[in-house]
N, C-alpha and C. Protein backbone atom coordinates (compact mmCIF):
# COMPACT_ATOMS: atom_id res chain seq x y z
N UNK A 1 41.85 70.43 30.35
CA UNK A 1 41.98 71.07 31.64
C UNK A 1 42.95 70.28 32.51
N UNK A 2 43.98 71.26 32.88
CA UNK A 2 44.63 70.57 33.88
C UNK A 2 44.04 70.37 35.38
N UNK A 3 44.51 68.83 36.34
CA UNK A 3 43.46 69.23 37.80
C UNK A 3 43.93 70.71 38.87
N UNK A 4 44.74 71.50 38.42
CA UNK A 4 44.57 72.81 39.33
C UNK A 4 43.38 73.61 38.69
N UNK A 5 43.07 73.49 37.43
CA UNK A 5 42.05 74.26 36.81
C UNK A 5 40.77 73.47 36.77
N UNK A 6 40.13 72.37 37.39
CA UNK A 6 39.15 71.63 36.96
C UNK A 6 38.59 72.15 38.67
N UNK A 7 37.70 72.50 37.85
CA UNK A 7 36.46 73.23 39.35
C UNK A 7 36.03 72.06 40.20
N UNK A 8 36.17 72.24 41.28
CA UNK A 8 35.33 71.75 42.24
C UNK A 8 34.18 71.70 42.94
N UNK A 9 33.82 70.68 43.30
CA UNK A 9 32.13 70.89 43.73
C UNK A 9 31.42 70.47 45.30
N UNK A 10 31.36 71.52 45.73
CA UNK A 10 30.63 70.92 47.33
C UNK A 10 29.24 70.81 47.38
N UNK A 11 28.52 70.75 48.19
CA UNK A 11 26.91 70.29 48.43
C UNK A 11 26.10 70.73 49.73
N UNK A 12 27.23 71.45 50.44
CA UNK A 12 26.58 71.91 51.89
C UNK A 12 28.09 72.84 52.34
N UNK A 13 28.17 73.98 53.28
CA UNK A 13 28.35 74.58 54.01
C UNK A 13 30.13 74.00 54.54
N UNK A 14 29.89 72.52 55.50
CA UNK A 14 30.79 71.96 55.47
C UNK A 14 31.66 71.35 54.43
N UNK A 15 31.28 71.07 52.97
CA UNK A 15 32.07 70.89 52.41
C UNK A 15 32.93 71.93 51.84
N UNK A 16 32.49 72.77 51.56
CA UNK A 16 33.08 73.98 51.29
C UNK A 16 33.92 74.73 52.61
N UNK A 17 33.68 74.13 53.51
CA UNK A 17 34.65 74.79 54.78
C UNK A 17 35.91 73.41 54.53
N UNK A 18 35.93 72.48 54.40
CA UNK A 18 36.71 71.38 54.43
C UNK A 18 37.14 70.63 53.05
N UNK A 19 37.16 71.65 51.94
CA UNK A 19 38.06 72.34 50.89
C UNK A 19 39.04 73.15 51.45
N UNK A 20 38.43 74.33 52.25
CA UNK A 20 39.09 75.41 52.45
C UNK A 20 40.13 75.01 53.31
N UNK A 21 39.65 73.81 54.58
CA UNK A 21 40.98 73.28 55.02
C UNK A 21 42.21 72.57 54.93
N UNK A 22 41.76 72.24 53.57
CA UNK A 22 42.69 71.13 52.93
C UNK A 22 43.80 72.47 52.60
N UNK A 23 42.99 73.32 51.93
CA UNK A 23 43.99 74.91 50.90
C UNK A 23 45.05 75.35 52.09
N UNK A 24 44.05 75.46 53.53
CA UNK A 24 44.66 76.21 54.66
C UNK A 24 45.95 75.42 54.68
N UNK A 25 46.12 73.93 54.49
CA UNK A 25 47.12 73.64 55.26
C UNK A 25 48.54 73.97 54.92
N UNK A 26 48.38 74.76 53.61
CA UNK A 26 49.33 74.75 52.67
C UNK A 26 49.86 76.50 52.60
N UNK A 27 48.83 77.24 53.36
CA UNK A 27 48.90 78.63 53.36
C UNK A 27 50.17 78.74 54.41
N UNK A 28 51.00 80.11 53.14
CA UNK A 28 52.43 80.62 54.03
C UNK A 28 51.99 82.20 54.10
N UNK A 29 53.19 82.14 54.81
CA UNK A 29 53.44 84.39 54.76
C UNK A 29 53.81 84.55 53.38
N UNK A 30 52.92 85.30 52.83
CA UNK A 30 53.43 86.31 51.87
C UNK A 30 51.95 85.53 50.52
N UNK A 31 51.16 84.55 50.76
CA UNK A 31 50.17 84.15 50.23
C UNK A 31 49.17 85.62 49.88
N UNK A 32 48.34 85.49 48.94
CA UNK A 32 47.63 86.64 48.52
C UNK A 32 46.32 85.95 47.32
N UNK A 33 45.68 85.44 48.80
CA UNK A 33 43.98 84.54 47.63
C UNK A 33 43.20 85.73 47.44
N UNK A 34 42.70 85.77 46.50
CA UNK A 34 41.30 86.66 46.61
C UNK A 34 40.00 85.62 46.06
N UNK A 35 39.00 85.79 46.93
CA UNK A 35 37.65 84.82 46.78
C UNK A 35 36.66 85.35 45.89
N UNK A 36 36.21 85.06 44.86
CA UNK A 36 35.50 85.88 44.10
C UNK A 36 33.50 85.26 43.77
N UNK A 37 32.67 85.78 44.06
CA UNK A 37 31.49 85.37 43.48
C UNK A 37 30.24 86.05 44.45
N UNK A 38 29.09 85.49 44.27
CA UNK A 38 27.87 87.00 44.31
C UNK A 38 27.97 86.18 46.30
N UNK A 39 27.36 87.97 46.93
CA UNK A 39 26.66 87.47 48.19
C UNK A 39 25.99 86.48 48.36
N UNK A 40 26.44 85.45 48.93
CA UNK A 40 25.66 83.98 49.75
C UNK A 40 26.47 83.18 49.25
N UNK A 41 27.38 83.26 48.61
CA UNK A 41 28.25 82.28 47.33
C UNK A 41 29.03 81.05 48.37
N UNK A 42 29.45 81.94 49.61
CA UNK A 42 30.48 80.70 50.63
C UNK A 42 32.01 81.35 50.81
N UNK A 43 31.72 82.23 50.09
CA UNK A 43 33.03 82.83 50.47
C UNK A 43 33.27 82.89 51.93
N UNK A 44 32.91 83.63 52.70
CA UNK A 44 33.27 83.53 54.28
C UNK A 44 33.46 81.65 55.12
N UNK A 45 32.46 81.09 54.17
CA UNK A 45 32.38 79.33 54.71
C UNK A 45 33.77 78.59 54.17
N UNK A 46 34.41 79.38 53.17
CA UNK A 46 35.78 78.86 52.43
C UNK A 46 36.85 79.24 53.29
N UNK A 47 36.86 80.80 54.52
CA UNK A 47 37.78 81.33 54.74
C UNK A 47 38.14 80.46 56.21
N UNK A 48 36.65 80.27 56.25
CA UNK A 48 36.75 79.49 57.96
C UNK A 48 37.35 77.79 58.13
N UNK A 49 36.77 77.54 56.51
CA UNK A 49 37.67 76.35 56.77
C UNK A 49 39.22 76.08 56.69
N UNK A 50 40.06 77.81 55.87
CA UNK A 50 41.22 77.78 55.09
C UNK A 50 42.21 78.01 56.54
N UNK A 51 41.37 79.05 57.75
CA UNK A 51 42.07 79.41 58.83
C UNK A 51 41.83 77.89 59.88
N UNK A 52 41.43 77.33 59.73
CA UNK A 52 40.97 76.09 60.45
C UNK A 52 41.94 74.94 59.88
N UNK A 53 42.74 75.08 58.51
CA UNK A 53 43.30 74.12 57.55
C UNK A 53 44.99 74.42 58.23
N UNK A 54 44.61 75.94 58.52
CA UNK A 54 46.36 77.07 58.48
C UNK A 54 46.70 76.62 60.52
N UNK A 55 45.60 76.14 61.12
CA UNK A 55 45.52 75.98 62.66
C UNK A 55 44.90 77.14 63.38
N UNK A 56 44.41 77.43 62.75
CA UNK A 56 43.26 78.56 63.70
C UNK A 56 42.25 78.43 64.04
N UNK A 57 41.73 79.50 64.76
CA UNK A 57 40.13 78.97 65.41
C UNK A 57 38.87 79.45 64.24
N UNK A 58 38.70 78.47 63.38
CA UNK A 58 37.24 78.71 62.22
C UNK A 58 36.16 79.33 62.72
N UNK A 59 36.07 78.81 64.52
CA UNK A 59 34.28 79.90 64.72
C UNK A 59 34.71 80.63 65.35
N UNK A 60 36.07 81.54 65.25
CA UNK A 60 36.06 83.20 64.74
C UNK A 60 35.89 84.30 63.80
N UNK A 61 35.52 83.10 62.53
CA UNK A 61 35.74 83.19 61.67
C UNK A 61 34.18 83.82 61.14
N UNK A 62 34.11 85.54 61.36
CA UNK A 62 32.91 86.06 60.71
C UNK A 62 32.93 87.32 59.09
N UNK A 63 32.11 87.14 58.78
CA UNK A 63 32.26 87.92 57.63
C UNK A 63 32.72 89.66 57.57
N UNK A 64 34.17 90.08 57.37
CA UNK A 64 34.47 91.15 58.04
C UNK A 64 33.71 92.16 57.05
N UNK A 65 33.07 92.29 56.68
CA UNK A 65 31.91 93.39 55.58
C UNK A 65 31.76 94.38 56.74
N UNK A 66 31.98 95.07 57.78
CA UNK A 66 31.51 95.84 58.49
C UNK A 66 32.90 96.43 59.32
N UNK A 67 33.76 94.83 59.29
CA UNK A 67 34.88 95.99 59.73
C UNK A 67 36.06 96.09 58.79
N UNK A 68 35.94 95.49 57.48
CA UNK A 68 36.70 95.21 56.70
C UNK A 68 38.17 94.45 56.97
N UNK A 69 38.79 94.32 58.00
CA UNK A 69 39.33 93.36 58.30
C UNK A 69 39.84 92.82 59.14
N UNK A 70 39.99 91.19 59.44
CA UNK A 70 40.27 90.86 60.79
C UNK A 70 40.79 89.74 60.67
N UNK A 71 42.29 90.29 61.55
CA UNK A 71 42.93 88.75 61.82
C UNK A 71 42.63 87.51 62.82
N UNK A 72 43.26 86.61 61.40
CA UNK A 72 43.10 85.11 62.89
C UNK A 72 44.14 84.58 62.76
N UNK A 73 44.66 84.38 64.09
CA UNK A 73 46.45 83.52 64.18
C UNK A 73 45.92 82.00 64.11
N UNK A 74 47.19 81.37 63.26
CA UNK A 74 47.12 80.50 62.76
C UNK A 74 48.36 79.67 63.23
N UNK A 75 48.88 78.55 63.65
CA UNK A 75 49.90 77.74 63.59
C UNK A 75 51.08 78.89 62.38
N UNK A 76 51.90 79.55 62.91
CA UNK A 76 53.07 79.90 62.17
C UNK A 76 52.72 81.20 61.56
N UNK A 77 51.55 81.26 61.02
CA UNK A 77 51.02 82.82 60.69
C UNK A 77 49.61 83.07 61.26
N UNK A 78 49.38 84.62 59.81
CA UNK A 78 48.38 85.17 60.66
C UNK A 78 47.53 85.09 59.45
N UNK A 79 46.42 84.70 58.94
CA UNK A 79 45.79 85.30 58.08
C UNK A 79 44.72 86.14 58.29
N UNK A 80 44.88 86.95 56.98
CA UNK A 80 44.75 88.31 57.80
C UNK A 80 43.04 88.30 56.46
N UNK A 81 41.99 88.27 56.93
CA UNK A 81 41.22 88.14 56.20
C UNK A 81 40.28 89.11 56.19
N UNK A 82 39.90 89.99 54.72
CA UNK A 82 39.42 91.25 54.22
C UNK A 82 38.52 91.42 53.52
N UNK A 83 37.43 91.70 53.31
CA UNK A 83 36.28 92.09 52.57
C UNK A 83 35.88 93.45 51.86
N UNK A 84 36.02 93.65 50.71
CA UNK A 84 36.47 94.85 50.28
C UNK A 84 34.47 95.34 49.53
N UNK A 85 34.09 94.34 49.66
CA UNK A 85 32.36 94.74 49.38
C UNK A 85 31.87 95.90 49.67
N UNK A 86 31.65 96.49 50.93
CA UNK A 86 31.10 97.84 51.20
C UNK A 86 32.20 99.06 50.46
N UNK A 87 33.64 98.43 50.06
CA UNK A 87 34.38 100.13 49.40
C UNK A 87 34.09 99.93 48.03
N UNK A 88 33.49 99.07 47.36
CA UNK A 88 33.41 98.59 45.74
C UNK A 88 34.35 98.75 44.85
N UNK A 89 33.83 98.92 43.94
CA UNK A 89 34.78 99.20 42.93
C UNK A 89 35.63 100.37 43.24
N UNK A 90 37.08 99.91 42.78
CA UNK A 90 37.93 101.43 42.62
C UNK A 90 38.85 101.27 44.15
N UNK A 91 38.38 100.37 44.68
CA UNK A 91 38.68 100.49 46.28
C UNK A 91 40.30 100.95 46.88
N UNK A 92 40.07 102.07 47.47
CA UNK A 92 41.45 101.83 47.55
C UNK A 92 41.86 101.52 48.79
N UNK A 93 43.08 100.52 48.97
CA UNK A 93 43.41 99.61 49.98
C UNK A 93 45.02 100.25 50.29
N UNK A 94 45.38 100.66 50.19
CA UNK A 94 46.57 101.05 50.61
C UNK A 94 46.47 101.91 52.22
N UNK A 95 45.87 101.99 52.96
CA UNK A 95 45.33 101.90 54.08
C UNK A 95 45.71 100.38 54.72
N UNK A 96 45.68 99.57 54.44
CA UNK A 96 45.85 98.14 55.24
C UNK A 96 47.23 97.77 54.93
N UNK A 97 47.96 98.51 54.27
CA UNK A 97 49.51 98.21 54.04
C UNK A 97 49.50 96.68 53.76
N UNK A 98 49.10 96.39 52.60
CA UNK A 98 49.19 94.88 52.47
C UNK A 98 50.95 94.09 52.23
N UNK A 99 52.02 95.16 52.31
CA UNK A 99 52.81 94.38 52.16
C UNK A 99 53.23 94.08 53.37
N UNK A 100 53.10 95.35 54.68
CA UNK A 100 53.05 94.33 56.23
C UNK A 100 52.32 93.30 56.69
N UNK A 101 51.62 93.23 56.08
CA UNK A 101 50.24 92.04 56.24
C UNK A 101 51.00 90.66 56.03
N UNK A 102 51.30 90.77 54.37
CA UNK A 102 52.24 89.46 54.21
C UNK A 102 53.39 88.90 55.12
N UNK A 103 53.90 89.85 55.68
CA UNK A 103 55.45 89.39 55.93
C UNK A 103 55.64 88.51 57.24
N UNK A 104 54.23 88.19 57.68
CA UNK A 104 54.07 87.30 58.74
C UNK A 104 52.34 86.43 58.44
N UNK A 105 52.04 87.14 57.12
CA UNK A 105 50.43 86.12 57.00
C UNK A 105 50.27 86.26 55.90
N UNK A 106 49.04 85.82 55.57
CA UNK A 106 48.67 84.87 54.08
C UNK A 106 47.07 85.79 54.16
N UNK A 107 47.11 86.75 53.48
CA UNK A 107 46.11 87.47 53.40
C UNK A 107 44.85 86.34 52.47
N UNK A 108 43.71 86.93 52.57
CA UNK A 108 42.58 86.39 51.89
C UNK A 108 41.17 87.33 51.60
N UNK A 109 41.26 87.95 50.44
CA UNK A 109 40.29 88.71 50.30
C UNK A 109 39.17 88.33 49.51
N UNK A 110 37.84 88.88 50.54
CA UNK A 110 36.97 88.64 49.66
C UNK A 110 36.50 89.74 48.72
N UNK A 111 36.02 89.96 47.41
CA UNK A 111 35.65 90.56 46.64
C UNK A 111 36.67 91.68 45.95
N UNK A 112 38.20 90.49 45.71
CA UNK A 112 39.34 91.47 45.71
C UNK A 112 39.54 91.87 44.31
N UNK A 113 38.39 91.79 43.56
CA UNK A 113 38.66 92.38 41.82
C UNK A 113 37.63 93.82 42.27
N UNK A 114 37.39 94.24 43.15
CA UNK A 114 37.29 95.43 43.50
C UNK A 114 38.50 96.79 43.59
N UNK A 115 39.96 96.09 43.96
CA UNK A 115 40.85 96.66 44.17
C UNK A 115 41.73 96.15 43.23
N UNK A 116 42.91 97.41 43.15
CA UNK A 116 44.25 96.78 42.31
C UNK A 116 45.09 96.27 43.06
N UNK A 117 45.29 94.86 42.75
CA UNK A 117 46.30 93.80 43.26
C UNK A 117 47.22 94.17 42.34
N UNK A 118 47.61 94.53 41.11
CA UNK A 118 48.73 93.72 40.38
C UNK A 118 49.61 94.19 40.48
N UNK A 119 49.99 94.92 41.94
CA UNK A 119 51.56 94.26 42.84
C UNK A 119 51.78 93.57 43.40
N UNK A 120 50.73 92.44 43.11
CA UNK A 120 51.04 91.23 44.39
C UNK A 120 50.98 90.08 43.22
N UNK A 121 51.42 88.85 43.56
CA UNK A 121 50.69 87.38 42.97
C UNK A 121 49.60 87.06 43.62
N UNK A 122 48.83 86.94 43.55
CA UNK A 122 47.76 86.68 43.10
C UNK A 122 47.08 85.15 42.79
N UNK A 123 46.44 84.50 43.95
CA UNK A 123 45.44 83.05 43.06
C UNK A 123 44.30 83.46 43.64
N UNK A 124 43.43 83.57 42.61
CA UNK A 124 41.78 83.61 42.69
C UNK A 124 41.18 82.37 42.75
N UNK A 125 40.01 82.51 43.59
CA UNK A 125 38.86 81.33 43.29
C UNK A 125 37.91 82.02 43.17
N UNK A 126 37.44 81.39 41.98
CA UNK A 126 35.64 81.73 42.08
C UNK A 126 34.95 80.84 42.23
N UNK A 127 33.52 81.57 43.03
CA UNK A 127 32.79 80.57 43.44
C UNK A 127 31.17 80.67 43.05
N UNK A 128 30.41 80.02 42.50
CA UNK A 128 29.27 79.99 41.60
C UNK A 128 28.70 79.01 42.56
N UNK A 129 26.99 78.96 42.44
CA UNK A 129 26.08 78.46 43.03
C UNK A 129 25.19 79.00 43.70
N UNK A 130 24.29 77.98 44.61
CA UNK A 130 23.35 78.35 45.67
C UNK A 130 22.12 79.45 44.95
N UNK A 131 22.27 78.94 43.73
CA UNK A 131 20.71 79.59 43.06
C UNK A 131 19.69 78.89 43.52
N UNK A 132 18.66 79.88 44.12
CA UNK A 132 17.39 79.12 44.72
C UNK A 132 17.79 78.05 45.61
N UNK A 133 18.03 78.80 46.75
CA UNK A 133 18.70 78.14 47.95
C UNK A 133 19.30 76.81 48.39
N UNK A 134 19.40 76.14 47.01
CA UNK A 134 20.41 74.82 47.29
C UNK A 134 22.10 75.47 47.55
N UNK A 135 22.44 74.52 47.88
CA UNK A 135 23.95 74.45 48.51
C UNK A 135 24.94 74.33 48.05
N UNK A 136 24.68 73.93 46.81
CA UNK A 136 25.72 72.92 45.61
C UNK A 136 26.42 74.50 45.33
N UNK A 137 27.85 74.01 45.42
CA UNK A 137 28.85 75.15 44.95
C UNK A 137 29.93 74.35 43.59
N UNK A 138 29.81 75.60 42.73
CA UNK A 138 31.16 75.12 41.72
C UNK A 138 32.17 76.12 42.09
N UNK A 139 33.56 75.46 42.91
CA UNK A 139 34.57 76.50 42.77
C UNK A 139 35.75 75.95 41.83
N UNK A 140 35.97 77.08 41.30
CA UNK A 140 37.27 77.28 40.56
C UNK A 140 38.46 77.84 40.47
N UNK A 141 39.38 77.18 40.35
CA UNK A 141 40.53 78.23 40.37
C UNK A 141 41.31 78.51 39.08
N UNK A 142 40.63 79.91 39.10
CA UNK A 142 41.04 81.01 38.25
C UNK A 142 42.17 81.53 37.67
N UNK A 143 42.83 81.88 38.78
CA UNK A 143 44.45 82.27 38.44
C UNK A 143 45.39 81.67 38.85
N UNK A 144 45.98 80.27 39.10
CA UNK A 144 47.01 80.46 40.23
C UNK A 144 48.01 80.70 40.05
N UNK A 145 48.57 81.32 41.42
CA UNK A 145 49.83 82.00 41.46
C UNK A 145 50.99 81.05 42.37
N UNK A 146 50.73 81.15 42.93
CA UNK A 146 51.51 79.94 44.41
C UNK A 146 51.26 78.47 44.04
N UNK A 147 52.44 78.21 43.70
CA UNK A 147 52.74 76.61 43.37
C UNK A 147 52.03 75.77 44.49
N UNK A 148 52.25 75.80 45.81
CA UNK A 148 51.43 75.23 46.72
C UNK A 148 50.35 74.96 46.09
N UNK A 149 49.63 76.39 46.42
CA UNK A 149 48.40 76.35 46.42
C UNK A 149 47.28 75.10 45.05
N UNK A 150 48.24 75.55 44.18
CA UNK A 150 47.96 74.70 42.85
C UNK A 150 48.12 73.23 43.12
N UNK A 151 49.15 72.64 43.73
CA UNK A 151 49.43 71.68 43.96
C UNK A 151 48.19 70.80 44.66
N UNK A 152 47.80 71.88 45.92
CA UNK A 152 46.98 71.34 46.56
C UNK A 152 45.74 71.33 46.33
N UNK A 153 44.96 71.95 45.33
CA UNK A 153 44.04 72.31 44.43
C UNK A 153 44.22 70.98 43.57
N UNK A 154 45.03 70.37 43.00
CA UNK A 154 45.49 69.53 41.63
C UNK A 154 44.77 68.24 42.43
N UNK A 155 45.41 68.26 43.77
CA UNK A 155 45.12 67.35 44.92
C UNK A 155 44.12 66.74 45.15
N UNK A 156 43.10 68.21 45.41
CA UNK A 156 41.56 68.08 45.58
C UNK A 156 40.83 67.22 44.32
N UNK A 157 41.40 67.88 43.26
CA UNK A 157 40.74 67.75 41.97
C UNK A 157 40.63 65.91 41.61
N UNK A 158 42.48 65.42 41.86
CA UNK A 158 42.20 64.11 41.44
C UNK A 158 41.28 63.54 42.61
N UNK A 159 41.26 63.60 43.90
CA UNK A 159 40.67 63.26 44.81
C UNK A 159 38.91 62.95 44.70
N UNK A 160 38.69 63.93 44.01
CA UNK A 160 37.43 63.97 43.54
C UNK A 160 36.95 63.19 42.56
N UNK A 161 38.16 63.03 41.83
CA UNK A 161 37.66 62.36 40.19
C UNK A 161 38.31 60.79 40.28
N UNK A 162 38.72 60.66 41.38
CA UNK A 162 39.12 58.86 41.88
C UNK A 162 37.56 58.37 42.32
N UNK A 163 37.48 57.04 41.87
CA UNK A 163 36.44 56.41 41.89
C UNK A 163 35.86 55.77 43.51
């Protein structure tokens, strides 16, 4: 395993928000994450730390499942962050014009193997844990697409595995 592919592991709420800020700091226009794993997983706790990483305000940062999506300005962009859970499978998103989205922000969807991306690049994380209400998260990254992003992922990884 290379360290962009060697999963990572948090233990509470804040660590998993302060992953996400390390990722944020590295997020440009035209970025396209999708967050993948079951309700309670941290996905929304990953997004708040990634807009908090990008210079935005994190406790705006609520789970858009109700309005499906909502931006937060960030130092230089916008990320524009989406929850595709209530349209499920099949979803179709071409309604949010995701290629205007990019051209000034770094979209971030949660539950985006609901919809067809594969006109976009694409880096996934998945995120596993919090069985029987402990905290402990394994995230992984799945696909990456954005050299950044990998980079800074590779980052985390040795960071973790230094003594």
């Amino acid at each position: 395993m290379t360290p962009a592919t060697l999963p990572l592991h948090t233990d509470s709420p804040e660590e998993t928000e302060r992953l996400g800020a390390a990722l944020g700091t590295v997020l440009r226009p035209g970025d396209v994450l999708v967050l993948e794993g079951p309700l309670g997983a941290g996905k929304t706790c990953l997004v708040r730390g990634l807009v908090a990483g990008a210079g935005g305000d994190q406790a705006a940062v609520r789970s858009p499942t109700f309005v499906l999506h909502q931006p937060h300005q960030a130092a230089g962009l916008t990320v524009h962050h989406i929850d595709l859970y209530r349209l499920g499978p099949g979803a179709s998103i071409e309604v949010l014009d995701l290629d205007t989205l990019l051209l000034d922000g770094a979209v971030v969807i949660e539950w985006g193997g609901y919809a067809d991306l594969s006109g976009f690049d694409v880096s996934t994380v998945s995120i596993a844990g919090g069985d029987h209400g402990d905290n402990r998260r394994v995230l992984r990254f799945e696909q990456p697409a954005a050299a950044r992003l990998v980079e800074a992922w590779a980052s985390l990884s040795r960071a973790a595995a230094a003594p």
